[in-house]
Every structure is written in C-alpha cells, then in structure tokens.
N, C-alpha and C. Protein backbone atom coordinates (compact mmCIF):
# COMPACT_ATOMS: atom_id res chain seq x y z
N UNK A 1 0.85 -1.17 0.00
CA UNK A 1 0.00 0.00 0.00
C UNK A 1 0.90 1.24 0.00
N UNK A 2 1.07 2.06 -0.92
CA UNK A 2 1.29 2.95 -0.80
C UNK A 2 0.75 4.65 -0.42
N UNK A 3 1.45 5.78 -0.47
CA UNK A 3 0.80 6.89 -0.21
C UNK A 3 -0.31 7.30 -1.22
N UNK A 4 0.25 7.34 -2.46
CA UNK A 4 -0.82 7.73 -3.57
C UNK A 4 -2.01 7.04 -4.00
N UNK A 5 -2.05 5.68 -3.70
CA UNK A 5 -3.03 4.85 -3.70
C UNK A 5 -3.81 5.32 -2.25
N UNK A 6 -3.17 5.80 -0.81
CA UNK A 6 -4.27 6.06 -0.50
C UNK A 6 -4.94 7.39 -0.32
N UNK A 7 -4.02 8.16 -0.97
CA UNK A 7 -4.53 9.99 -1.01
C UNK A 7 -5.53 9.80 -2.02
N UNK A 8 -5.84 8.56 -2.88
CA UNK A 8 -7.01 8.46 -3.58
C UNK A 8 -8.39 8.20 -3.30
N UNK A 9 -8.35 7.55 -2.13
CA UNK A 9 -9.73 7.27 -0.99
C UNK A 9 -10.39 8.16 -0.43
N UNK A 10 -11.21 7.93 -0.09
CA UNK A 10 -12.20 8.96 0.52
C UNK A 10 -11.41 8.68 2.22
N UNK A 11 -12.10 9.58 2.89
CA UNK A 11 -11.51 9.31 4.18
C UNK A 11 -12.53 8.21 5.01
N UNK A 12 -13.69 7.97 4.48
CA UNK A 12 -14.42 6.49 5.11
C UNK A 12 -13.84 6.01 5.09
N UNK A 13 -12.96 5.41 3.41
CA UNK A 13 -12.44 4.35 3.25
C UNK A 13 -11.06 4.39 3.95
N UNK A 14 -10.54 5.35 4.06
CA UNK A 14 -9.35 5.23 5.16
C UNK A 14 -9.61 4.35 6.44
N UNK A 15 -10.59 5.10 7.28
CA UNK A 15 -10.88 4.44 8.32
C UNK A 15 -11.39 3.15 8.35
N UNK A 16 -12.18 2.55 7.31
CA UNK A 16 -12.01 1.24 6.84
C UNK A 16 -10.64 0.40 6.85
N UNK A 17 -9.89 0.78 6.40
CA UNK A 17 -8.28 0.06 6.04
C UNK A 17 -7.93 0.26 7.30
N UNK A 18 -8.12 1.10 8.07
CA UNK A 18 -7.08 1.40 9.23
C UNK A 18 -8.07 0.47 10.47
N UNK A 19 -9.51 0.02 10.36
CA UNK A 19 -9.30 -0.70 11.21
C UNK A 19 -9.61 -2.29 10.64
N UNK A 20 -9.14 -2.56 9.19
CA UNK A 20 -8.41 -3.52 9.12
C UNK A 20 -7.62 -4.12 9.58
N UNK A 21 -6.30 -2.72 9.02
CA UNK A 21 -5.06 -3.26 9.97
C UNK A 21 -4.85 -3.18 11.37
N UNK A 22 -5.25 -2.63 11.97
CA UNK A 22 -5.61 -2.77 13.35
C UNK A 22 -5.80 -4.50 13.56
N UNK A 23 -6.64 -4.41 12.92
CA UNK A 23 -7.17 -6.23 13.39
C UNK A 23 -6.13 -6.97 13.05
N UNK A 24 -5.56 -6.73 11.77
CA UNK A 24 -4.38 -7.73 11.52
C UNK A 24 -3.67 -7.70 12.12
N UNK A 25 -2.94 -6.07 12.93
CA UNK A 25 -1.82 -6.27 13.86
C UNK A 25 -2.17 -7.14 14.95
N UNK A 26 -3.77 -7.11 15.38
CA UNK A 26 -3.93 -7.44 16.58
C UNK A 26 -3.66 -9.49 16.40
N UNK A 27 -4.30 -9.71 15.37
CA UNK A 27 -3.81 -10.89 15.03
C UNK A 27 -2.34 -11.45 14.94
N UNK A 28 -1.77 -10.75 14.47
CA UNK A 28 -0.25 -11.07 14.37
C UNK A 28 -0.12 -11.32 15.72
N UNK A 29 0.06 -10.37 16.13
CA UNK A 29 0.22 -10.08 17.98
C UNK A 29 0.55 -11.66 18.58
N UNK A 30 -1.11 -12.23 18.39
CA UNK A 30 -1.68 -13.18 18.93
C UNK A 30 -0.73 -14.11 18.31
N UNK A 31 -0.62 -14.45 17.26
CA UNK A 31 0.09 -15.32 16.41
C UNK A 31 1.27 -15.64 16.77
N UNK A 32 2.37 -14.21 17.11
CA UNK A 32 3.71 -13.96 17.63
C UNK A 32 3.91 -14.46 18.86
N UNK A 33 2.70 -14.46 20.09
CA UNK A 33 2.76 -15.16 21.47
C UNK A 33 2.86 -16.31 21.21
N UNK A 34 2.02 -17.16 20.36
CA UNK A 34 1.51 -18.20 20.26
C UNK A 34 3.27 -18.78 19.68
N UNK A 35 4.00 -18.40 18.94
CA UNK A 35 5.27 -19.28 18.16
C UNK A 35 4.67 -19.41 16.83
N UNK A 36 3.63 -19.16 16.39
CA UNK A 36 3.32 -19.67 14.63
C UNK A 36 3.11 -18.74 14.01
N UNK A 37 3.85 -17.34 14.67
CA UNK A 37 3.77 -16.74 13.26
C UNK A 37 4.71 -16.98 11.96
N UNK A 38 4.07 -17.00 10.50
CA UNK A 38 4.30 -17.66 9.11
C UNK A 38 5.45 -16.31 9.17
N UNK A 39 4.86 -15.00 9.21
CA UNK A 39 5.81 -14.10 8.46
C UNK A 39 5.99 -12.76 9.06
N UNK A 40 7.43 -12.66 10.06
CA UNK A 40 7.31 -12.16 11.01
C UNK A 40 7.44 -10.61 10.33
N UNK A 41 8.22 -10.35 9.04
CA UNK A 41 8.10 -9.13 8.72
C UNK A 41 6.58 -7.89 8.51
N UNK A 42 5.82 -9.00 7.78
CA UNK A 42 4.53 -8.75 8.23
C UNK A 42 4.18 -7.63 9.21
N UNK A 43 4.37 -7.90 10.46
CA UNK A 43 4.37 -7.26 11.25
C UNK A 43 4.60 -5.52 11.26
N UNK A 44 5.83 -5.43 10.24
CA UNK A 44 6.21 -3.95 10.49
C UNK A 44 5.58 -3.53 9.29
N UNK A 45 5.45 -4.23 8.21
CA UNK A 45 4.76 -3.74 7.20
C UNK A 45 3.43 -2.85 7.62
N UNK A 46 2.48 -4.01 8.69
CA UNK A 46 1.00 -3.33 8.76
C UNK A 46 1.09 -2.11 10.21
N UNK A 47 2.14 -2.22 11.10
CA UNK A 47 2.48 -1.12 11.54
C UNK A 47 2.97 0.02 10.88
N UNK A 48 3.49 -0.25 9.93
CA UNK A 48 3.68 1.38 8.91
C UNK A 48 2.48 1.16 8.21
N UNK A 49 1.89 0.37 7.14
CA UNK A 49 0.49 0.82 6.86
C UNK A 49 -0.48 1.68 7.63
N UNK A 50 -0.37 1.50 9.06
CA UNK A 50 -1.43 2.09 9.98
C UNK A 50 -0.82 3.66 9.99
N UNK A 51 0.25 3.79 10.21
CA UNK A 51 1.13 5.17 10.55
C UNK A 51 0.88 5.56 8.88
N UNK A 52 0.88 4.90 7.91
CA UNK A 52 0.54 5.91 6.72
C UNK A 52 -0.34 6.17 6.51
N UNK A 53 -1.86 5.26 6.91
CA UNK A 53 -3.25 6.06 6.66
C UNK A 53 -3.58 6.57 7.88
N UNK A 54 -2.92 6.56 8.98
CA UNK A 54 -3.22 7.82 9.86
C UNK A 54 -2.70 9.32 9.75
N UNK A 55 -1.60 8.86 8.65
CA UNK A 55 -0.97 10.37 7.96
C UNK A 55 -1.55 11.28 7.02
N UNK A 56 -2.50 10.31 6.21
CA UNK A 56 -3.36 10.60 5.33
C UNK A 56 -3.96 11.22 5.86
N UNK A 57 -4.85 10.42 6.89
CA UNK A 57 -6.21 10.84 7.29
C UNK A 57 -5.76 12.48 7.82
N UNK A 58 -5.16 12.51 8.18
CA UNK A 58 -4.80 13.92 8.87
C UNK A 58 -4.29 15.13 8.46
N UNK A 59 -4.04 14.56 6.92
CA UNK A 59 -3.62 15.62 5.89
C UNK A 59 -5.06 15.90 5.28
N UNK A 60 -5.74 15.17 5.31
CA UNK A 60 -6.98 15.63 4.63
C UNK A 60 -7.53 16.33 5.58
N UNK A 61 -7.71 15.90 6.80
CA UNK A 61 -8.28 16.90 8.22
C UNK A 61 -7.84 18.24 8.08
N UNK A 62 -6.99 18.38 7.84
CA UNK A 62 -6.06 19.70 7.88
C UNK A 62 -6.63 20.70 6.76
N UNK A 63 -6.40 19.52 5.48
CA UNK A 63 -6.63 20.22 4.33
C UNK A 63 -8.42 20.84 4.22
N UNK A 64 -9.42 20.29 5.09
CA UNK A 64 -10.30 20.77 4.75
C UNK A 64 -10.89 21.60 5.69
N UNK A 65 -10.08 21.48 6.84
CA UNK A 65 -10.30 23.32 7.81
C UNK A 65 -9.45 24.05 7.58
C-alpha cells in the first residue's frame, strides 16, 4: 500500500483500512505469542500501513479546515 493509492480514498475508506489493519496487527500479535507466526516481517509492514493512513487521514483533516 502505498501513499498515492491512499490519497485516492475517501476518508471512510481510510478508516475502513485502518481498522483492518488494526485487526491484523492485533492478530499477528496473537500469532507472535503463540510461536506460529508464518511471516514475522509482516508485522512492520501493517504497523507502517497504519502510521501511513493515519498520515493521510490527517492531511486531509487539515486540508479541509
């Protein structure tokens, strides 16, 4: 996921994706206690996904007050 793919969304759909990944981190999480997580990089990927559509979201906040 990149930035420009998501400066193309509406900001619903932001908050959609963001509590996607939310869930996925929260899954990983679980996965990582457990010993079976498949793919530990994963992990930082959907932690920067979250930090980039919370960057979004907040550039658009900005941008429309």
């Amino acid at each position: 996921m990149n930035a420009q793919e998501l400066r193309d969304k509406t900001p619903d759909q932001l908050r959609d994706a963001l509590v996607d990944l939310k869930k996925e981190a929260f899954n990983l999480r679980f996965q990582q206690a457990g010993g079976n997580i498949e793919n530990t990089a994963r992990m930082r990927q959907v932690r920067r996904d979250v930090a980039r559509v919370k960057t979004i979201l907040n550039e658009k906040a900005k941008a429309e007050a």
